[in-house]
Protein backbone atom coordinates (compact mmCIF):
# COMPACT_ATOMS: atom_id res chain seq x y z
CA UNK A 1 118.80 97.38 92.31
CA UNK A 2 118.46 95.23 95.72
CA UNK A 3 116.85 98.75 97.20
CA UNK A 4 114.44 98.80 95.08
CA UNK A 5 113.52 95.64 94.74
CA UNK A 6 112.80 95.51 98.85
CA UNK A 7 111.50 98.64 98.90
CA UNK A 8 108.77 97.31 96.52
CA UNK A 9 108.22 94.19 98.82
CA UNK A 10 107.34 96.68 101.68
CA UNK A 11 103.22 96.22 102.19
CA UNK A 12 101.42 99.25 102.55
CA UNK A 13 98.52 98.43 104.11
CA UNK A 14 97.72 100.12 107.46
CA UNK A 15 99.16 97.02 110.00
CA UNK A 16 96.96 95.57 112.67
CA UNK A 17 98.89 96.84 115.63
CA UNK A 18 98.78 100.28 117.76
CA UNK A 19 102.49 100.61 119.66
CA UNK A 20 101.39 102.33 122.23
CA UNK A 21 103.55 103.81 125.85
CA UNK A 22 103.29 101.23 128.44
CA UNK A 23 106.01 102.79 130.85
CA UNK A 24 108.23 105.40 131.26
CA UNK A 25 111.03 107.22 133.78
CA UNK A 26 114.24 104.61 133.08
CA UNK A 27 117.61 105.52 132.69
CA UNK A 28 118.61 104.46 128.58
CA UNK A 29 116.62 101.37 128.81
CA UNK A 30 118.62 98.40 126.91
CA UNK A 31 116.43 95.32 126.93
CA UNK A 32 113.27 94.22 128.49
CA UNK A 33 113.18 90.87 129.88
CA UNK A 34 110.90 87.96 131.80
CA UNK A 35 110.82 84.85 133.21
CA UNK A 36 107.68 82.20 133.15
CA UNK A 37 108.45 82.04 137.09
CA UNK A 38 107.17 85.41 137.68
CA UNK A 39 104.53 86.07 134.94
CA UNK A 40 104.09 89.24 136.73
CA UNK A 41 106.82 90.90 136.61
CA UNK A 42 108.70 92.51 133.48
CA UNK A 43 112.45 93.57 134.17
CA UNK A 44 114.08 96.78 132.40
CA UNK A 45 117.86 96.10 131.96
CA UNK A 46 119.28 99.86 132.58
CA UNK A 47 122.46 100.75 130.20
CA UNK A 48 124.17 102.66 133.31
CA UNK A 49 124.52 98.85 135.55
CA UNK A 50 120.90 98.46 136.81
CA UNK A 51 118.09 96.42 136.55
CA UNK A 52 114.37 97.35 137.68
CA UNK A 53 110.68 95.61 137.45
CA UNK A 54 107.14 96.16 136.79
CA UNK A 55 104.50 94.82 138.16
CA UNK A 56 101.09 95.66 135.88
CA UNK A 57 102.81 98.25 134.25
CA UNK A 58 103.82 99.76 137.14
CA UNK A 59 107.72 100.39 138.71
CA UNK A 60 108.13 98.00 141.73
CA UNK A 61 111.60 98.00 142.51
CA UNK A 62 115.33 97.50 142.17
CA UNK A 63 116.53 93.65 141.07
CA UNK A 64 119.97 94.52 140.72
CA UNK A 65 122.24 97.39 140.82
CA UNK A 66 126.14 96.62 139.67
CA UNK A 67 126.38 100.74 138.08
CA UNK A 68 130.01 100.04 140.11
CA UNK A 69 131.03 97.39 138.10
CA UNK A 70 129.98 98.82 134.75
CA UNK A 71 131.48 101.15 131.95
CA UNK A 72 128.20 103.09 130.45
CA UNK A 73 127.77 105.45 127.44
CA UNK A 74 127.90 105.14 123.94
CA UNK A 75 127.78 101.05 122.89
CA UNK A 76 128.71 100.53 126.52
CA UNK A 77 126.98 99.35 129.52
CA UNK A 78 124.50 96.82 130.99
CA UNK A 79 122.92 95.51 127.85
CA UNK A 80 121.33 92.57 128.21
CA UNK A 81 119.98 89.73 130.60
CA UNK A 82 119.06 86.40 130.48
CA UNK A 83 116.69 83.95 133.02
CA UNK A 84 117.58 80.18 133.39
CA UNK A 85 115.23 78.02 131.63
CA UNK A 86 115.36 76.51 135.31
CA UNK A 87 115.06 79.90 137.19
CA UNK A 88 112.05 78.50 139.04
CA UNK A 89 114.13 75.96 140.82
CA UNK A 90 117.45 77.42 140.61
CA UNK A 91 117.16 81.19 140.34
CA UNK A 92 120.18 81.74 138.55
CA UNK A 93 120.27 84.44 135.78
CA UNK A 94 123.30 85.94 133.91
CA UNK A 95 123.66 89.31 132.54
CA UNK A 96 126.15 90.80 129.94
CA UNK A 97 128.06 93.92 130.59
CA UNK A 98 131.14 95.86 129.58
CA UNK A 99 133.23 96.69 133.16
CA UNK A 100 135.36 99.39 134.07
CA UNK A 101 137.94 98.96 131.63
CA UNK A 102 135.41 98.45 128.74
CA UNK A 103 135.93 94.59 128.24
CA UNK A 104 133.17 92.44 127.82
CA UNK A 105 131.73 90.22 130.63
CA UNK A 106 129.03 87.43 131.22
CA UNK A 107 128.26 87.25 134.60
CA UNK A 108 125.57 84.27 136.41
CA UNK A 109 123.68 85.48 139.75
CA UNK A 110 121.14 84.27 141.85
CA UNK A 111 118.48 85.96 143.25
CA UNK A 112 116.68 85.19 147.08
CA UNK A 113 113.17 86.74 147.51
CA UNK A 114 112.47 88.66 144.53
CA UNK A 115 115.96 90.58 144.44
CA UNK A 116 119.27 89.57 142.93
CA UNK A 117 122.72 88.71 145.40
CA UNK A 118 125.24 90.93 144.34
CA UNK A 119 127.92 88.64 146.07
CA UNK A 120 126.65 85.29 144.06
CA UNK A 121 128.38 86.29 140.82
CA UNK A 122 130.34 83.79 138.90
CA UNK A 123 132.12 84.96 135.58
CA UNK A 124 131.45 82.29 132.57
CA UNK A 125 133.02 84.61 129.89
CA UNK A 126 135.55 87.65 129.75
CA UNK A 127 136.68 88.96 126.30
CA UNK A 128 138.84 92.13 125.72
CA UNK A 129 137.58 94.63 123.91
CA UNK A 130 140.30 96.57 121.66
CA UNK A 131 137.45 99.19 120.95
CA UNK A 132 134.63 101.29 122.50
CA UNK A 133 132.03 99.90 120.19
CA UNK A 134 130.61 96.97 118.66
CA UNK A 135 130.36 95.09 121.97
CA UNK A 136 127.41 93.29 120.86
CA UNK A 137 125.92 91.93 124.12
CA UNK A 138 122.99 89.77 123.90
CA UNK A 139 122.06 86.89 125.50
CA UNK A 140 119.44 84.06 125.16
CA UNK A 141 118.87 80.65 126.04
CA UNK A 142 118.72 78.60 123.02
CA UNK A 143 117.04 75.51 122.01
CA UNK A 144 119.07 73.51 123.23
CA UNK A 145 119.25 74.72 126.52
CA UNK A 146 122.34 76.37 125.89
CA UNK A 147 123.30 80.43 126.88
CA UNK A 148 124.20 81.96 123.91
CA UNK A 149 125.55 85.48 123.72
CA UNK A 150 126.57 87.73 120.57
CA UNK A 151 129.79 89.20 120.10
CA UNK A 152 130.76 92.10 117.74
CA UNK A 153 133.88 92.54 115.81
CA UNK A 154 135.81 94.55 118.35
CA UNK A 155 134.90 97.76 116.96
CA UNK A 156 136.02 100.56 115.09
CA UNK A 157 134.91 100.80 111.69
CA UNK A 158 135.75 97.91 108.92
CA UNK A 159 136.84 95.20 111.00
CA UNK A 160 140.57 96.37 110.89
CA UNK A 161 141.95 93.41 113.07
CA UNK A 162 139.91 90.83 110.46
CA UNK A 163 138.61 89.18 113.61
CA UNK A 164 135.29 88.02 112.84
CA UNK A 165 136.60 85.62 110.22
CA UNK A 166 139.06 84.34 112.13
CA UNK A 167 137.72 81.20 114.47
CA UNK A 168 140.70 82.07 116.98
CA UNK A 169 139.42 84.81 118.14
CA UNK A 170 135.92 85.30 119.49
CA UNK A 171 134.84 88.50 118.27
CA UNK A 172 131.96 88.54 115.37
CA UNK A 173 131.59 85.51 116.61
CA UNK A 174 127.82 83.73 117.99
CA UNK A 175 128.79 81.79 120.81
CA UNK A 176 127.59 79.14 122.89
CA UNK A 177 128.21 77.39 126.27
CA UNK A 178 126.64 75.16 128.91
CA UNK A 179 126.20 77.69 131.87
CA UNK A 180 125.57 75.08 134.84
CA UNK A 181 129.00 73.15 133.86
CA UNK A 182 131.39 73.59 136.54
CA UNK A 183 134.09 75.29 133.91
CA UNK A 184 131.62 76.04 130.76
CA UNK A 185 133.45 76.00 127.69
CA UNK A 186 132.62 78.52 125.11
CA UNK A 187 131.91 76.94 121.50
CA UNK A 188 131.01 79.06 117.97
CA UNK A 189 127.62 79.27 116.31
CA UNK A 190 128.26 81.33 113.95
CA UNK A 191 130.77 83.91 112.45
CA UNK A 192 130.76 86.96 110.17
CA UNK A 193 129.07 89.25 112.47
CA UNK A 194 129.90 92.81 112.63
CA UNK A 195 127.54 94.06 115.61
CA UNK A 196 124.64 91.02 115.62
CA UNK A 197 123.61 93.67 118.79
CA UNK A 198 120.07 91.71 119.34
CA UNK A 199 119.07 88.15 117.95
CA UNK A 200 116.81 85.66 119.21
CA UNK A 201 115.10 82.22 118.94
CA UNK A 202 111.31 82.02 117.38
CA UNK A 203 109.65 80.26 120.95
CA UNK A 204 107.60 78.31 118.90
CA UNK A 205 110.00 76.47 116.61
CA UNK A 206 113.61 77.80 117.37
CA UNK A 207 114.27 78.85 114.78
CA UNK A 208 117.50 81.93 114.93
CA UNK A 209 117.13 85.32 113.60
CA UNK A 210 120.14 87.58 114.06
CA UNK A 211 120.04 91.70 113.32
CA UNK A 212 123.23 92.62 112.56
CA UNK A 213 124.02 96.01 112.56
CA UNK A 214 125.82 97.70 109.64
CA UNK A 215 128.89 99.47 108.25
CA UNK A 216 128.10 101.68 105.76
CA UNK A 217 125.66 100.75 103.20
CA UNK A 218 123.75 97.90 104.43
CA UNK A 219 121.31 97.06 107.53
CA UNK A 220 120.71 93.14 107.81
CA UNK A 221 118.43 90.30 108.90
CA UNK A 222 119.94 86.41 109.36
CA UNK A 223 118.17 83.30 109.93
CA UNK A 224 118.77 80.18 110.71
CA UNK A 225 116.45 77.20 110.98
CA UNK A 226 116.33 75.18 113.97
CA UNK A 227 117.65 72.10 111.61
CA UNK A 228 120.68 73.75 110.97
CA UNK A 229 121.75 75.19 114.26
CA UNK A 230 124.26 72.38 115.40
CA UNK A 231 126.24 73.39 112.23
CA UNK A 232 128.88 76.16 111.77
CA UNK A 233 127.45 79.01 109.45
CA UNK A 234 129.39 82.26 108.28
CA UNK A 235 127.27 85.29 107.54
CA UNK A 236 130.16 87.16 105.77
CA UNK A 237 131.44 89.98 107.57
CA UNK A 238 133.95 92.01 106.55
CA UNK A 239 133.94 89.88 103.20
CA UNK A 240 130.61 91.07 102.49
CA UNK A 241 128.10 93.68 104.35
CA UNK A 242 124.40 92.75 103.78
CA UNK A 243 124.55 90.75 99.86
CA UNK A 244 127.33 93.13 98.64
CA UNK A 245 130.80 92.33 98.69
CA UNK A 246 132.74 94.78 101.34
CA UNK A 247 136.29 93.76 100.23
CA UNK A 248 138.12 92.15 97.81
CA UNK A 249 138.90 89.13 99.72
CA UNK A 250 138.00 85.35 100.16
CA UNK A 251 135.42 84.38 103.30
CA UNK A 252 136.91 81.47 105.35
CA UNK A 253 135.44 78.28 104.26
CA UNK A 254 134.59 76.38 107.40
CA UNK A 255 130.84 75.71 107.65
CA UNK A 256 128.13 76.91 105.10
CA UNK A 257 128.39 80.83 103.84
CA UNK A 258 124.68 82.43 104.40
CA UNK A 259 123.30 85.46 103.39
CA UNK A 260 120.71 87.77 104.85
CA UNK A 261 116.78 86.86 104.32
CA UNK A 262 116.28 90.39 104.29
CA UNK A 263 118.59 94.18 103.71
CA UNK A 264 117.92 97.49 103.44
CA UNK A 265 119.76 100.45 102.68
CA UNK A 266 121.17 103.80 104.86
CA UNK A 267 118.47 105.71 102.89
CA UNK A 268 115.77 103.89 105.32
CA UNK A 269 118.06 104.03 108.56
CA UNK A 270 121.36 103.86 109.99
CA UNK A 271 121.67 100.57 112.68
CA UNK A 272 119.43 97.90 112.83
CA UNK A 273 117.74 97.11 116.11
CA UNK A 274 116.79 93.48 116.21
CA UNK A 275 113.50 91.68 118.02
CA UNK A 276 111.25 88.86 118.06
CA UNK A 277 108.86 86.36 116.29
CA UNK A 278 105.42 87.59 117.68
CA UNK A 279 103.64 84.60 119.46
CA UNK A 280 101.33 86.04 121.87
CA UNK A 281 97.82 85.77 122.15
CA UNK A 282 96.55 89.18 122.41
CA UNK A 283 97.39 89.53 118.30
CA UNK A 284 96.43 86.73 116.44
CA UNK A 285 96.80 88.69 113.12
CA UNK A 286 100.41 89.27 113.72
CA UNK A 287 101.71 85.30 114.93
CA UNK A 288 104.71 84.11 113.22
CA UNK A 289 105.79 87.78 112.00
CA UNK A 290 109.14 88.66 113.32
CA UNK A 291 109.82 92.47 114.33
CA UNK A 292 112.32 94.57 114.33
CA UNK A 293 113.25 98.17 113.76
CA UNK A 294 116.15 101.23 112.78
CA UNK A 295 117.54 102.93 115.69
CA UNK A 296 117.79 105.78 113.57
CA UNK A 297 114.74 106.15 111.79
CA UNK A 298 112.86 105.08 114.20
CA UNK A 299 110.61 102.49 111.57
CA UNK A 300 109.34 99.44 113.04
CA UNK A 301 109.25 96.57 110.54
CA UNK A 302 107.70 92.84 110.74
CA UNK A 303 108.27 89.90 108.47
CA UNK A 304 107.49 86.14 107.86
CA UNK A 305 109.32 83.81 107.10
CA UNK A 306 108.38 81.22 103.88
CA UNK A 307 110.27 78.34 102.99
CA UNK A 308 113.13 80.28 104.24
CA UNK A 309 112.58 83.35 102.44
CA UNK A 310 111.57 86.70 104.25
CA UNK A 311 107.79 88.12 102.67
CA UNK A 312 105.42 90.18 103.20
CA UNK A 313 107.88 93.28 104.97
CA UNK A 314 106.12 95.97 106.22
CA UNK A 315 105.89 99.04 108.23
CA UNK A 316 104.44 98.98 111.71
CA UNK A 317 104.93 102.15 113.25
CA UNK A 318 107.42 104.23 114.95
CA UNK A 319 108.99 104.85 117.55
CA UNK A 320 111.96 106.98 119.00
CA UNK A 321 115.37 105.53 119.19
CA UNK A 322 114.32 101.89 119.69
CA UNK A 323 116.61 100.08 121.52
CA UNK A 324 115.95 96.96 122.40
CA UNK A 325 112.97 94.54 122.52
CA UNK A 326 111.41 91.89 124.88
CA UNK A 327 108.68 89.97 125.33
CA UNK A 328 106.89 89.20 128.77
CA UNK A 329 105.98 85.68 130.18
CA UNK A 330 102.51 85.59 128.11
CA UNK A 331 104.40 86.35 125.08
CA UNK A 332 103.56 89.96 124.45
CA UNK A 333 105.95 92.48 122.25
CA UNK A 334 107.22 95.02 123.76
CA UNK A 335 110.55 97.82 122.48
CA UNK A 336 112.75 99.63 124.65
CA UNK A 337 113.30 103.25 123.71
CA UNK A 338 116.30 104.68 124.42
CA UNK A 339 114.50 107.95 125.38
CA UNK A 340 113.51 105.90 128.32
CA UNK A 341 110.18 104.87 127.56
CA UNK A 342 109.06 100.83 127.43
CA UNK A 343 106.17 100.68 124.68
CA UNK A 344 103.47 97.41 124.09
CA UNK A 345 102.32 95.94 120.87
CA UNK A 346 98.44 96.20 121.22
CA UNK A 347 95.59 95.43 118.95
């Protein structure tokens, strides 16, 4: 009944945007990445421990190699990177990987000169990870200033260790931490994630919108207003997957239970790949639409949001094994494919 309900609320007209090959030649390409400090440059975060720039579309050079340091294959690797809000002044950036022994890390570095310094690394988090998968690994600056990164459940399939409704433990877990305190401390945003592997904050209003990947059934999109961020929120996981109950059990009561704005079912893809609220310049017909797309399938999808309601879903395009997303320091869409191809929203 849900199915068919979205599937009806999918627009059919032809969509005002060409996704078209931008660059190409990297090595499983996880996220693509920029800072207003360099509006020339776009960085490719590499899955196997590297990180490399364009410059006008074209490969420039190495920013950081740590392939040493990092586990890579399957849902492991070098998966995502983050600039300082500050980076102009005080070139620190932090990047989340999964090291040799597959446990979870969030690293800060500086850079000197264009290129990162290997030997400047301070650890701000270190989790354990009981499983190979569901490492979640983004990170964004939210808001608030704050460096937030998503965790999954630990892996597996299920939850089996019940960890992303328990607030002890912080897998399936959204958390959050002052990077440039001497000792940050890590707080929660948000639990009841199974694999949130890509969220991020609308750059015109701040508004959160999480992807979280699937077990099963279900593929699903969370938001959160700006408003509402300071306050605890569980999105359900392993109670519930998507707006149907998983198991017969009781979610944890501490802040407010919220479900997804927006599902859809295995029959359209397998593992959601979460992106951005479009607010570029080059597009004006696609502002305010968020994007995102199926790993699987391959669909690209964008949506608005309306008095907190997702409308007007609808296909964009396709492309193969999307990855990842990222947006440069004018604001311009771009997905990661994990054929190792970087592709551009154009008009």
């Amino acid at each position: 009944m849900i199915l068919a309900v979205l599937g009806a609320a999918v627009a059919m007209a032809a969509p005002p945007v060409t996704i078209r090959p931008y660059a190409r030649g990297f090595d499983s390409p996880t996220y693509v990445a920029s800072t207003p400090a360099e509006p020339n440059r776009l960085y490719v975060v590499e899955q196997p421990g590297r990180i490399r720039y364009l410059v006008q579309g074209r490969l420039a050079g190495t920013f950081l190699d740590i392939r040493s340091r990092v586990a890579s294959g399957g849902e492991r690797g070098l998966l995502s990177m983050a600039f300082s809000p500050r980076y102009k002044q005080n070139h620190r950036f932090y990047v989340d990987y999964t090291d040799v022994n597959g446990n979870t890390r969030v690293v800060e570095f500086r850079s000197r000169n264009g290129k990162a310094i290997v030997s400047s690394a301070r650890q701000l988090l270190f989790v354990k990870q009981p499983y190979a998968n569901h490492n979640g690994g983004q990170l964004q600056f939210g808001p608030d200033g704050r460096l937030y990164v998503g965790m999954g459940d630990g892996g597996s399939a299920g939850d089996p260790g019940n960890r992303a409704q328990n607030l002890s433990i912080r897998l399936g877990k959204l958390l959050r931490t002052n990077p440039l305190a001497r000792k940050p401390t890590w707080g929660i945003a948000a639990y009841g994630l199974r694999n949130p592997w890509r969220f991020s904050f609308d750059s015109a209003n701040g508004d959160l919108y999480i992807a979280d990947v699937g077990q099963s059934a279900w593929e699903e999109i969370d938001y959160r207003a700006r408003s509402r961020l300071a306050s605890l929120v569980n999105f359900g996981w392993n109670v519930y997957e998507g707006r149907a109950r998983y198991r017969n059990a009781t979610p944890v009561k501490r802040g407010e239970l919220v479900f997804p704005v927006y599902v859809y079912g295995h029959d359209q893809g397998c593992s959601v790949t979460g992106g951005y609220v479009y607010r570029g310049k080059a597009i004006p017909a696609i502002a305010g639409r968020y994007f995102f797309a199926d790993y699987c399938s391959g669909t690209v999808w964008s949506l608005r949001m309306e008095s907190g309601r997702a409308v007007d879903v609808r296909s964009e395009g396709n492309v193969t094994r999307p990855s990842s997303f990222g947006v440069d320091a004018s604001g311009e869409l771009y997905i990661a494919s994990g054929s190792g191809q970087i592709y551009k929203l154009t008009p």
